[in-house]
PDB file of N, CA and C in Angstrom:
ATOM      1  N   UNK A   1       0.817  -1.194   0.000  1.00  0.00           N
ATOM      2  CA  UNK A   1       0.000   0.000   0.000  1.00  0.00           C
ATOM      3  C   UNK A   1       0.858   1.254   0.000  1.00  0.00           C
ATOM      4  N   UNK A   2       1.562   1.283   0.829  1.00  0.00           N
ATOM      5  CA  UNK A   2       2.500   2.443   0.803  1.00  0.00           C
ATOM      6  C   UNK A   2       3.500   3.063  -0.626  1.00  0.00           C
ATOM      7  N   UNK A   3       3.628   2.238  -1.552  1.00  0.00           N
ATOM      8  CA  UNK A   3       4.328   2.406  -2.712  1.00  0.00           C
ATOM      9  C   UNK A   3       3.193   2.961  -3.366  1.00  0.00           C
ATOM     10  N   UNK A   4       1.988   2.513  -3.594  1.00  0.00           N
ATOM     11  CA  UNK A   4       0.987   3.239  -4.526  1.00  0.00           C
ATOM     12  C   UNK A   4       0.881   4.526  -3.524  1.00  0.00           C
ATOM     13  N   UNK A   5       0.663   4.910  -2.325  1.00  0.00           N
ATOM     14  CA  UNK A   5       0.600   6.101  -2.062  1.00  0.00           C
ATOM     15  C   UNK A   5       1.460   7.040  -2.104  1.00  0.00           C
ATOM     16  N   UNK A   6       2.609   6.574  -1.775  1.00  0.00           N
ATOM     17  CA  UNK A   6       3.610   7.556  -2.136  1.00  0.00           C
ATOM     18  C   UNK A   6       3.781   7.832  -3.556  1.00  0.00           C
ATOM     19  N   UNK A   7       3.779   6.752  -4.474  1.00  0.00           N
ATOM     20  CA  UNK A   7       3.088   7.037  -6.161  1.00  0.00           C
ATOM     21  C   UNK A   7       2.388   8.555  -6.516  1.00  0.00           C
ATOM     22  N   UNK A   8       1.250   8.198  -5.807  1.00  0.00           N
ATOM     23  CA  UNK A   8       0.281   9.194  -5.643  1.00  0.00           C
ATOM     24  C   UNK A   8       0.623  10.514  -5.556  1.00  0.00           C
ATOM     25  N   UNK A   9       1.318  10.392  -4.254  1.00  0.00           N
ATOM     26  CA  UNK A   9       1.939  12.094  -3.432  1.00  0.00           C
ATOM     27  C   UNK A   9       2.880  12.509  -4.579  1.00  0.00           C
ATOM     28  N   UNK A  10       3.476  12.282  -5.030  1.00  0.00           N
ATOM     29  CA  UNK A  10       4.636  12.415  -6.138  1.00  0.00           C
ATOM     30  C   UNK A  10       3.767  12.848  -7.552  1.00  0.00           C
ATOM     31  N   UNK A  11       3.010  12.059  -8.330  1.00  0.00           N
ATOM     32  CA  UNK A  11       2.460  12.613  -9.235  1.00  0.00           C
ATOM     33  C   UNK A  11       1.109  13.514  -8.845  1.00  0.00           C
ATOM     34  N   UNK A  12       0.677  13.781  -7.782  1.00  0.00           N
ATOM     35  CA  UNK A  12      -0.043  15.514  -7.500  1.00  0.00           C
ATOM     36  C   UNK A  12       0.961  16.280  -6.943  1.00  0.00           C
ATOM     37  N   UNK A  13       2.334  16.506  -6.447  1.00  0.00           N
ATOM     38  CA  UNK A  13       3.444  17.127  -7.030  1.00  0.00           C
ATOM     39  C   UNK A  13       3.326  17.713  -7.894  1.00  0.00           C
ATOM     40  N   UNK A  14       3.757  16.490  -8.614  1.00  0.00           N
ATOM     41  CA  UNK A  14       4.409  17.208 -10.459  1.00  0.00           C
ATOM     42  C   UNK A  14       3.297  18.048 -10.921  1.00  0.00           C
ATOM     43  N   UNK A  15       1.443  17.582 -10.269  1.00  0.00           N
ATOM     44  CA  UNK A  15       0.888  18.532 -11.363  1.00  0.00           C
ATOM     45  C   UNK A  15      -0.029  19.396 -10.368  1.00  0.00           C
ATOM     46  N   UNK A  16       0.686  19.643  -9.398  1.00  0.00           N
ATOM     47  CA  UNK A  16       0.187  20.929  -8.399  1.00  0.00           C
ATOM     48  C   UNK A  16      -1.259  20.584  -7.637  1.00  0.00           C
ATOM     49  N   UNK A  17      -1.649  19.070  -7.935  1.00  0.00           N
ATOM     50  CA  UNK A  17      -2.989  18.485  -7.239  1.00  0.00           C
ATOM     51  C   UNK A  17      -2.856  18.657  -5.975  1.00  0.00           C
ATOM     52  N   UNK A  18      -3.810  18.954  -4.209  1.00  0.00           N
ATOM     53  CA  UNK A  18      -3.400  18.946  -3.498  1.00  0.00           C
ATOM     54  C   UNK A  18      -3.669  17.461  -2.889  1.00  0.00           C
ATOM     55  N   UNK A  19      -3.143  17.082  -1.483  1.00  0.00           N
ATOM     56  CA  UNK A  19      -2.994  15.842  -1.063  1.00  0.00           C
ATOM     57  C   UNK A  19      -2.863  15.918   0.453  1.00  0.00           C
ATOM     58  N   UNK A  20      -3.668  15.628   1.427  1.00  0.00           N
ATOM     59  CA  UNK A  20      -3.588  15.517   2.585  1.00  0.00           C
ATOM     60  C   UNK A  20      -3.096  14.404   3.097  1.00  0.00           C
ATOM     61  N   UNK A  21      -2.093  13.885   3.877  1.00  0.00           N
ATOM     62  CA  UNK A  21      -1.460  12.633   4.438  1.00  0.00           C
ATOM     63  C   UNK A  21      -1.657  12.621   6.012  1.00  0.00           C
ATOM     64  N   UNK A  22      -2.226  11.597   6.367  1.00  0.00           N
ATOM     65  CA  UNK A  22      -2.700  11.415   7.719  1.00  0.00           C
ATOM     66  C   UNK A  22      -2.003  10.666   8.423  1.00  0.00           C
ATOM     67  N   UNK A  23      -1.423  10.491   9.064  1.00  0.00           N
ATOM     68  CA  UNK A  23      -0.280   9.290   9.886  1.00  0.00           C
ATOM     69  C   UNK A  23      -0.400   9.317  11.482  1.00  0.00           C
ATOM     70  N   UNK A  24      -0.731   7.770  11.239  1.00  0.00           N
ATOM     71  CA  UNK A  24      -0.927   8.137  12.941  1.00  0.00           C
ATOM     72  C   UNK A  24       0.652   7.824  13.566  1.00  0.00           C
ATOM     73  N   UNK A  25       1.033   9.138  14.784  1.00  0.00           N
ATOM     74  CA  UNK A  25       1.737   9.490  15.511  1.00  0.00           C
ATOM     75  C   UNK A  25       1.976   8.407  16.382  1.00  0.00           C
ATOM     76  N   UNK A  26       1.318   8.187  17.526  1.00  0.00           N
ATOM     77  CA  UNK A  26       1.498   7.559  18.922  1.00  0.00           C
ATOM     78  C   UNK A  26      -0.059   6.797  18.947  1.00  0.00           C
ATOM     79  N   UNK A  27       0.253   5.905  19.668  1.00  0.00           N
ATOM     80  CA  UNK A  27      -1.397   5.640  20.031  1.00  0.00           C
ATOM     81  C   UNK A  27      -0.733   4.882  21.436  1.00  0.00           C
ATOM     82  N   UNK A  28      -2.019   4.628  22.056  1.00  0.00           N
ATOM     83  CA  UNK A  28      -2.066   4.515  23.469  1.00  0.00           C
ATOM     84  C   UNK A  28      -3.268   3.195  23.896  1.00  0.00           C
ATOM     85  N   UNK A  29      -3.189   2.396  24.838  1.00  0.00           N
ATOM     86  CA  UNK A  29      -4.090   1.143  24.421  1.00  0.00           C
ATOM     87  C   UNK A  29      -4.997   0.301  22.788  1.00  0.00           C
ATOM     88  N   UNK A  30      -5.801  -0.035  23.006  1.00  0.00           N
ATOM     89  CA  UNK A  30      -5.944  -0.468  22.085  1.00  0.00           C
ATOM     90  C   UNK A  30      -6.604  -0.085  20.900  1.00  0.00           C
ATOM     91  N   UNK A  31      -6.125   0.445  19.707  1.00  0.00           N
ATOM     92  CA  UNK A  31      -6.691   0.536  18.369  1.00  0.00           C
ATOM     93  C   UNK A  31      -6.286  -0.126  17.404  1.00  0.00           C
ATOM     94  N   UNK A  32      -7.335   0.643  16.602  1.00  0.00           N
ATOM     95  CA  UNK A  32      -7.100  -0.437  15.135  1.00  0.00           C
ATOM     96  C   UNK A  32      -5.990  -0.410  14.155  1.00  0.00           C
ATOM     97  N   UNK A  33      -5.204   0.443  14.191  1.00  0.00           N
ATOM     98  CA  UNK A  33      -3.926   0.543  13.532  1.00  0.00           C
ATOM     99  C   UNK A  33      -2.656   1.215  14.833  1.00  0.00           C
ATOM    100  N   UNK A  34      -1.753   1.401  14.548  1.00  0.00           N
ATOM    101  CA  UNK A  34      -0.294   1.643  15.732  1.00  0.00           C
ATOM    102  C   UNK A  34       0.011   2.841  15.022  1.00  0.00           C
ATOM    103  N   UNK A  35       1.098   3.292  15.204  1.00  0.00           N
ATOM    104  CA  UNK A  35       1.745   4.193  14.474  1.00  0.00           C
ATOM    105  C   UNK A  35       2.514   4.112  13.483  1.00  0.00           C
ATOM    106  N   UNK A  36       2.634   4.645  12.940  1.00  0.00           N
ATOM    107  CA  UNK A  36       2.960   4.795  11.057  1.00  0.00           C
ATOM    108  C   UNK A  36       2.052   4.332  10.197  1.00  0.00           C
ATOM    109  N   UNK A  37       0.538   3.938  10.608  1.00  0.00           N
ATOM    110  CA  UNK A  37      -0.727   3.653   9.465  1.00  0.00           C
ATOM    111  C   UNK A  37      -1.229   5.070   8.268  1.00  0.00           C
ATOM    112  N   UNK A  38      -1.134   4.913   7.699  1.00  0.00           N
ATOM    113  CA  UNK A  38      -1.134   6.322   6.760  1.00  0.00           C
ATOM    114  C   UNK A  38      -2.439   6.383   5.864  1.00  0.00           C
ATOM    115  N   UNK A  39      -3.036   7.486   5.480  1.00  0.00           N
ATOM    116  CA  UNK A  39      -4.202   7.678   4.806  1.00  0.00           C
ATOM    117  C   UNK A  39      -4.345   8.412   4.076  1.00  0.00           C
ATOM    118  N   UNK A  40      -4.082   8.559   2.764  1.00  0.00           N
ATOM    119  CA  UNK A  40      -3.938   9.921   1.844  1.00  0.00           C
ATOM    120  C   UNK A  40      -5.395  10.358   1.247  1.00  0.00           C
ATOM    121  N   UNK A  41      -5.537  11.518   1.574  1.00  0.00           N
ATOM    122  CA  UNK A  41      -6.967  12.011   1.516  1.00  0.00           C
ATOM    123  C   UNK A  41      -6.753  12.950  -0.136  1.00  0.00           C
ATOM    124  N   UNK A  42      -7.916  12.907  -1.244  1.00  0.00           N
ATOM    125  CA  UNK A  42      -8.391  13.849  -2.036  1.00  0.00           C
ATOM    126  C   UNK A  42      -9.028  14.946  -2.185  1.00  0.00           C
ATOM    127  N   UNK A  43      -8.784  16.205  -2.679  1.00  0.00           N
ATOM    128  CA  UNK A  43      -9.902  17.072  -2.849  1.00  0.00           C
ATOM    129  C   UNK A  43     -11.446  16.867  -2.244  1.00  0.00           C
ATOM    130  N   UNK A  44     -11.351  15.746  -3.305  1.00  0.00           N
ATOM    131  CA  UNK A  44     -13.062  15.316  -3.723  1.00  0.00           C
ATOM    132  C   UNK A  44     -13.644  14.514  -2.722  1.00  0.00           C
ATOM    133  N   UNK A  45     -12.676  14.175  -1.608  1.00  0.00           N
ATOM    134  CA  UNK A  45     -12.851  13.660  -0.486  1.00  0.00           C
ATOM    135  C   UNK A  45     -12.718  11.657  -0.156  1.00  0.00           C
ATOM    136  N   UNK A  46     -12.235  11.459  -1.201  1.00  0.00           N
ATOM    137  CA  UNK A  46     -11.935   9.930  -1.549  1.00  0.00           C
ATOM    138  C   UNK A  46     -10.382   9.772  -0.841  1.00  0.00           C
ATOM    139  N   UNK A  47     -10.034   8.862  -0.581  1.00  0.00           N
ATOM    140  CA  UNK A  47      -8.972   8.514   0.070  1.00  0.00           C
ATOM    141  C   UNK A  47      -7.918   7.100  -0.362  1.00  0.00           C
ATOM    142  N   UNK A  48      -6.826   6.928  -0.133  1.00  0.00           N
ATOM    143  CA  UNK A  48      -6.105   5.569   0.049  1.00  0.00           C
ATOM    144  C   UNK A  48      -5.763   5.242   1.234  1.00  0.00           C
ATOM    145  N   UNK A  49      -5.720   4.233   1.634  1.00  0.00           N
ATOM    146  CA  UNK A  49      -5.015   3.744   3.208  1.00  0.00           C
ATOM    147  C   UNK A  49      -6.247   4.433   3.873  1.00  0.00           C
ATOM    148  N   UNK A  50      -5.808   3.706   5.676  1.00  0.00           N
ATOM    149  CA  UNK A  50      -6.615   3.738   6.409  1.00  0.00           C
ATOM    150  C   UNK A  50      -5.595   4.176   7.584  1.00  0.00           C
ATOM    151  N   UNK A  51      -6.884   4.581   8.423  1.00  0.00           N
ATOM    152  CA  UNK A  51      -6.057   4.693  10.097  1.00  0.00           C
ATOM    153  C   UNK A  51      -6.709   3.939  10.923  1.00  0.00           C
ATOM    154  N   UNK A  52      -8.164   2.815  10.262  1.00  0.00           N
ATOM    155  CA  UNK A  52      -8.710   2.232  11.567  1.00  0.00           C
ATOM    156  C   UNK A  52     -10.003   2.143  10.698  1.00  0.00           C
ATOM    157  N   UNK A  53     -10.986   3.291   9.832  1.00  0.00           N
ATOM    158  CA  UNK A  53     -12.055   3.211   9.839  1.00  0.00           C
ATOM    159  C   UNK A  53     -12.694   3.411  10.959  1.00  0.00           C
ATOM    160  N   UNK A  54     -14.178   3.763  10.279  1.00  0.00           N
ATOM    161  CA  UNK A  54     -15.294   3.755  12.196  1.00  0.00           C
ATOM    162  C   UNK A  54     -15.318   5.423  11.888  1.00  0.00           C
ATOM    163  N   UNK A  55     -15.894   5.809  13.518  1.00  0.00           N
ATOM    164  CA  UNK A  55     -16.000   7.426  13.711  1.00  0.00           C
ATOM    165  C   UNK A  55     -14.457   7.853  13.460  1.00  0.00           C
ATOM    166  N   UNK A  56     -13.818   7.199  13.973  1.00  0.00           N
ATOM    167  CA  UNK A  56     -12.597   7.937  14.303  1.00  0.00           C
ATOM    168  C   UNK A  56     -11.873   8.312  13.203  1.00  0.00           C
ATOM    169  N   UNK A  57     -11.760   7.462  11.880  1.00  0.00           N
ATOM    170  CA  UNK A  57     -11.476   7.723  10.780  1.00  0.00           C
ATOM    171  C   UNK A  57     -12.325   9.145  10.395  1.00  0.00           C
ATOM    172  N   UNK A  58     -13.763   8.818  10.383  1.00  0.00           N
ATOM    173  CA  UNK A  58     -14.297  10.151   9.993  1.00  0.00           C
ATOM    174  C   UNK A  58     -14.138  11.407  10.165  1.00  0.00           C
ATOM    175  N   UNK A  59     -13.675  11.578  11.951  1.00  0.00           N
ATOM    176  CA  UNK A  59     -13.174  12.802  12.779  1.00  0.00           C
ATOM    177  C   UNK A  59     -11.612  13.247  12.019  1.00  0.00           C
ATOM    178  N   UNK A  60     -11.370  12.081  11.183  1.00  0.00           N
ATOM    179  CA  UNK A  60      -9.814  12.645  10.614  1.00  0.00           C
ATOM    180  C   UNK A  60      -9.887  13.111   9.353  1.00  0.00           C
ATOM    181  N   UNK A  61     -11.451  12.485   9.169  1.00  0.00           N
ATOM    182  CA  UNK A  61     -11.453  12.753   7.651  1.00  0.00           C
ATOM    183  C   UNK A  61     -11.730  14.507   7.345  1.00  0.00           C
ATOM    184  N   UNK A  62     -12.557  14.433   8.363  1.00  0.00           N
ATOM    185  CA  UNK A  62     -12.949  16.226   8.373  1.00  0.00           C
ATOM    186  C   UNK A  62     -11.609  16.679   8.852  1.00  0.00           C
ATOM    187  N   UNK A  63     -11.047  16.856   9.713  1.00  0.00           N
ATOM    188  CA  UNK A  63      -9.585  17.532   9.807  1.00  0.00           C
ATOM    189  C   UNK A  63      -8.699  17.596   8.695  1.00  0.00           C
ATOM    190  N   UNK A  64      -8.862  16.631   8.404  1.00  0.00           N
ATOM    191  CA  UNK A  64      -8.266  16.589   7.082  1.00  0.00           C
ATOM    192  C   UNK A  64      -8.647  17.383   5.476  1.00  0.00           C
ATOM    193  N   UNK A  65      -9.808  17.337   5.539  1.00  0.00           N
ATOM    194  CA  UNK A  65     -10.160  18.507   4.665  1.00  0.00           C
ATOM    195  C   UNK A  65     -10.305  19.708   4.858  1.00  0.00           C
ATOM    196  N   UNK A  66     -10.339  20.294   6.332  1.00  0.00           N
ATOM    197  CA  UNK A  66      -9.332  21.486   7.261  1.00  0.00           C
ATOM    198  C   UNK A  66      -7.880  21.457   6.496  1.00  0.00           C
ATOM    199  N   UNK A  67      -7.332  20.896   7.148  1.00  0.00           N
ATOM    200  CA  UNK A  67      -5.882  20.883   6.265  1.00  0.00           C
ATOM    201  C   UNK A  67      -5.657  21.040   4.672  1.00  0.00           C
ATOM    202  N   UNK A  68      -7.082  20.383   3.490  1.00  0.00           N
ATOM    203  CA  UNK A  68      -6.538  20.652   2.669  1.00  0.00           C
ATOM    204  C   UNK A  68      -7.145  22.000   2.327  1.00  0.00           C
ATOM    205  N   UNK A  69      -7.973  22.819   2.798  1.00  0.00           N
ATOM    206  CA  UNK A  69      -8.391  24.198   2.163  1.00  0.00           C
ATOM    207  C   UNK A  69      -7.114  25.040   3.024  1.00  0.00           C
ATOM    208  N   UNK A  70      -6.840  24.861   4.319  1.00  0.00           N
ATOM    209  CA  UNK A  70      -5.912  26.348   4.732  1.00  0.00           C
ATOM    210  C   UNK A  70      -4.423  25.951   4.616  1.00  0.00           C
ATOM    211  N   UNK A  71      -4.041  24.527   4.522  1.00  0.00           N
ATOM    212  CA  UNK A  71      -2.400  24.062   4.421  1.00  0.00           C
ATOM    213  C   UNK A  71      -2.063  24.082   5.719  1.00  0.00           C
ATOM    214  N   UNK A  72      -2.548  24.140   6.517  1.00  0.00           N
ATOM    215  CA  UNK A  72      -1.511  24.108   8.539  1.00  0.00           C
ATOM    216  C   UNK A  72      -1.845  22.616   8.768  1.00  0.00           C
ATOM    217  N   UNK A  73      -0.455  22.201   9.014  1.00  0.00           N
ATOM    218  CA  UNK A  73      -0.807  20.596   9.535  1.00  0.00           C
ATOM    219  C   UNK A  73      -1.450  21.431  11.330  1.00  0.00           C
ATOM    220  N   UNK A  74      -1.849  19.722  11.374  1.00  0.00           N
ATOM    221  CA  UNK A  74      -2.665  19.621  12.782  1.00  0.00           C
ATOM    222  C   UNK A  74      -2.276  18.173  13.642  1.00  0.00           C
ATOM    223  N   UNK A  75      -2.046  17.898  14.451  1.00  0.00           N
ATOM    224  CA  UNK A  75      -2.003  16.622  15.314  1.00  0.00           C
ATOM    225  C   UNK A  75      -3.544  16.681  16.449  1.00  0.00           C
ATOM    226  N   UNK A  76      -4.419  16.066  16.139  1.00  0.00           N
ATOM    227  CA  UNK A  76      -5.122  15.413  16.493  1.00  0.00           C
ATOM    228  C   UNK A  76      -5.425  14.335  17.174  1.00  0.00           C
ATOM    229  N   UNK A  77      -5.930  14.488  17.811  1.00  0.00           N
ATOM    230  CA  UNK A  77      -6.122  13.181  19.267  1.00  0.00           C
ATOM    231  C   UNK A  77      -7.388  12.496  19.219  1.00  0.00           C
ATOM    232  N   UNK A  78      -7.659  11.198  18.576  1.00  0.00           N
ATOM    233  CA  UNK A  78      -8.911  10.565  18.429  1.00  0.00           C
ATOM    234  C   UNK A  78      -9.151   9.618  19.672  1.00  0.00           C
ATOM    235  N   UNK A  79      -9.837   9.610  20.274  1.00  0.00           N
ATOM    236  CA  UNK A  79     -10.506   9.520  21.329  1.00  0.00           C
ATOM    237  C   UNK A  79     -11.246   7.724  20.783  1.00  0.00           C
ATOM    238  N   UNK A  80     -11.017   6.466  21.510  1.00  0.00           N
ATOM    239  CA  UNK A  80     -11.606   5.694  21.185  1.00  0.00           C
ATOM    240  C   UNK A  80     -11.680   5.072  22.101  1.00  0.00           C
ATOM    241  N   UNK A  81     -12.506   5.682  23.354  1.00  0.00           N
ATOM    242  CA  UNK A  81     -12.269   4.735  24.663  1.00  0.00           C
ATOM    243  C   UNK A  81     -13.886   4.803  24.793  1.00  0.00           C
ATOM    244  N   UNK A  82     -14.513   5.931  24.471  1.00  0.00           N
ATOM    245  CA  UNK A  82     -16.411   6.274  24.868  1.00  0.00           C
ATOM    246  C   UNK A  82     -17.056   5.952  23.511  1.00  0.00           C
ATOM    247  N   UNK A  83     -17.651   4.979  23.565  1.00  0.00           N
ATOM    248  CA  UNK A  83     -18.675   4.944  22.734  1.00  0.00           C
ATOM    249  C   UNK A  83     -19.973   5.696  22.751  1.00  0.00           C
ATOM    250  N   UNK A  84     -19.932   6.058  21.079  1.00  0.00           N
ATOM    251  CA  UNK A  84     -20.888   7.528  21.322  1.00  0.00           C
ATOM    252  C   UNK A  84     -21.795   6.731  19.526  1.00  0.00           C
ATOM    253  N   UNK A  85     -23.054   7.021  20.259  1.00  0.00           N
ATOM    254  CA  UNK A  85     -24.289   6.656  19.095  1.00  0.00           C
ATOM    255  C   UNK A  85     -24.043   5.643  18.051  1.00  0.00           C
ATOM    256  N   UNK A  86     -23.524   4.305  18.554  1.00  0.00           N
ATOM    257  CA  UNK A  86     -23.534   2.845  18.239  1.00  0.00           C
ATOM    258  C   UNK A  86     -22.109   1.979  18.785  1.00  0.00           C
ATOM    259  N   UNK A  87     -21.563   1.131  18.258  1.00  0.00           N
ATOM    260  CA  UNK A  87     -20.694   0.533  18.935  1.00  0.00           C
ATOM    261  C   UNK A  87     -19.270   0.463  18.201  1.00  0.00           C
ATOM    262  N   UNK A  88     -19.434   1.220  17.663  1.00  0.00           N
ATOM    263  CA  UNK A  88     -17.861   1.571  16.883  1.00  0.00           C
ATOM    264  C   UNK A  88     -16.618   1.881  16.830  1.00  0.00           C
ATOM    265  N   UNK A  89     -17.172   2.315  18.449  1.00  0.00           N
ATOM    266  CA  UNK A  89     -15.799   3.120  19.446  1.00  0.00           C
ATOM    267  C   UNK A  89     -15.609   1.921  20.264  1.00  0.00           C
ATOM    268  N   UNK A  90     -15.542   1.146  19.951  1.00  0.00           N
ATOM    269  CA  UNK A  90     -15.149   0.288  21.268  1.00  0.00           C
ATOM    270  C   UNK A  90     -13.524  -0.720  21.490  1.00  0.00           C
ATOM    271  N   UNK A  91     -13.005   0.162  20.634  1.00  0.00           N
ATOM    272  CA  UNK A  91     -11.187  -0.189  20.960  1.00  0.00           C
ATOM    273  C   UNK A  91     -10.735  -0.031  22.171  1.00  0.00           C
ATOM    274  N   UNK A  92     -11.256   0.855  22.955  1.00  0.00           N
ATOM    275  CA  UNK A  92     -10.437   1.349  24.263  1.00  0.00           C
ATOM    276  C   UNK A  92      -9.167   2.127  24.397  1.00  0.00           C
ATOM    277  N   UNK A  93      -8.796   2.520  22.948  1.00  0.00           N
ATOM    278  CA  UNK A  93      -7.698   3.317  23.198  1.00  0.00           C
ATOM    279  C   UNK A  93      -7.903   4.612  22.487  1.00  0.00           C
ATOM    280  N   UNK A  94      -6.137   5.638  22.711  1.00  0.00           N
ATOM    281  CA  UNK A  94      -6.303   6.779  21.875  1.00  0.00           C
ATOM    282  C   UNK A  94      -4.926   6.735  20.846  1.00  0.00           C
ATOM    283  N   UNK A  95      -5.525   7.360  19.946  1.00  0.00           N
ATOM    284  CA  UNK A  95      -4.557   7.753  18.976  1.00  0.00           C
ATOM    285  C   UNK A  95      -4.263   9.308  18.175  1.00  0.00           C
ATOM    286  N   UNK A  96      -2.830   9.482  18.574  1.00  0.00           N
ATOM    287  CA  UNK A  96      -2.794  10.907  17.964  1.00  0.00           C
ATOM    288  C   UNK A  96      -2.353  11.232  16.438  1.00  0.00           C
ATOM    289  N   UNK A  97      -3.125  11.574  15.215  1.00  0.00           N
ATOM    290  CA  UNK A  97      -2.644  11.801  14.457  1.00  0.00           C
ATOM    291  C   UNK A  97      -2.242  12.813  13.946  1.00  0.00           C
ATOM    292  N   UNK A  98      -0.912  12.980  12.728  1.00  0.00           N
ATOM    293  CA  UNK A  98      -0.636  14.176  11.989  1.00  0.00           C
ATOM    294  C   UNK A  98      -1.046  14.192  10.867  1.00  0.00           C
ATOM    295  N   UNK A  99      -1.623  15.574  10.834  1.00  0.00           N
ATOM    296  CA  UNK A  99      -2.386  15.962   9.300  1.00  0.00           C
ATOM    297  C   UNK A  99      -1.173  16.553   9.034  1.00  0.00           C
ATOM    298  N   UNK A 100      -0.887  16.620   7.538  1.00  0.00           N
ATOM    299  CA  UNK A 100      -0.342  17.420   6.323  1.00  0.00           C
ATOM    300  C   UNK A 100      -0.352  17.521   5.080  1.00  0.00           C
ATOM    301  N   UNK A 101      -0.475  18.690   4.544  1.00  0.00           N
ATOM    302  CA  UNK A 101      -0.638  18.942   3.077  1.00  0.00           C
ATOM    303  C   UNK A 101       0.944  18.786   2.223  1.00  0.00           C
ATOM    304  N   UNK A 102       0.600  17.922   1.953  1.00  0.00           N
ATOM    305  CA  UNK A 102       1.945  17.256   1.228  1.00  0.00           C
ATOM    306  C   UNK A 102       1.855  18.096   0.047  1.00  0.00           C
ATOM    307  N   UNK A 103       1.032  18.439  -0.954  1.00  0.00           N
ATOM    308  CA  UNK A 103       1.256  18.575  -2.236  1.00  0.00           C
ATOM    309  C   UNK A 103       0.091  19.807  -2.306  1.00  0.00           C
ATOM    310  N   UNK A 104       0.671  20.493  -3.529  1.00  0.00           N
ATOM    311  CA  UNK A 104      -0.690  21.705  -4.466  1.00  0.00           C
ATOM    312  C   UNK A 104      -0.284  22.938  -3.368  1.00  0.00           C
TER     313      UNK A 104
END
């Protein structure tokens, strides 16, 4: 997975496309990916790679399209210990990720 994404980041480079890269930092009990899981987000809001899926993916997904309209990375702290309006949260841990606008 990582060779097609970095693929990716490299040719919206060359043609000024932008590209948000999500990587999770640290995490702390139990989630669905560790650190260095990566997620390259689109404009149009489509993505490669994952950080877990669920809410918590989603909460990155919007930060992440924060990041791609103003360009300021962000580190973010997803919260997966409270389950909130079904059972999706129920890893028990946290994970901090970094947003950045790699490209455009």
């Amino acid at each position: 997975m990582s060779r097609e994404l970095f693929a990716e980041i490299r040719e919206a480079q060359q043609v000024g496309e932008r590209r948000v890269l999500a990587t999770v930092a640290e995490t702390r009990g139990s989630t669905p990916r560790k650190a260095g899981a990566l997620m390259l987000l689109r404009p149009d809001g489509t993505f490669t790679g994952t950080i877990g899926g669920g809410c918590g993916e989603a909460e990155v997904w919007q930060e992440a399209m924060d990041t791609m309209g103003d360009g300021k990375p962000r580190l973010m702290t997803v919260d997966l210990t409270e389950p909130v309006d079904g059972d999706d949260k129920i890893c028990g841990g946290v994970m901090d990720v970094f947003l950045e606008r790699v490209s455009g």
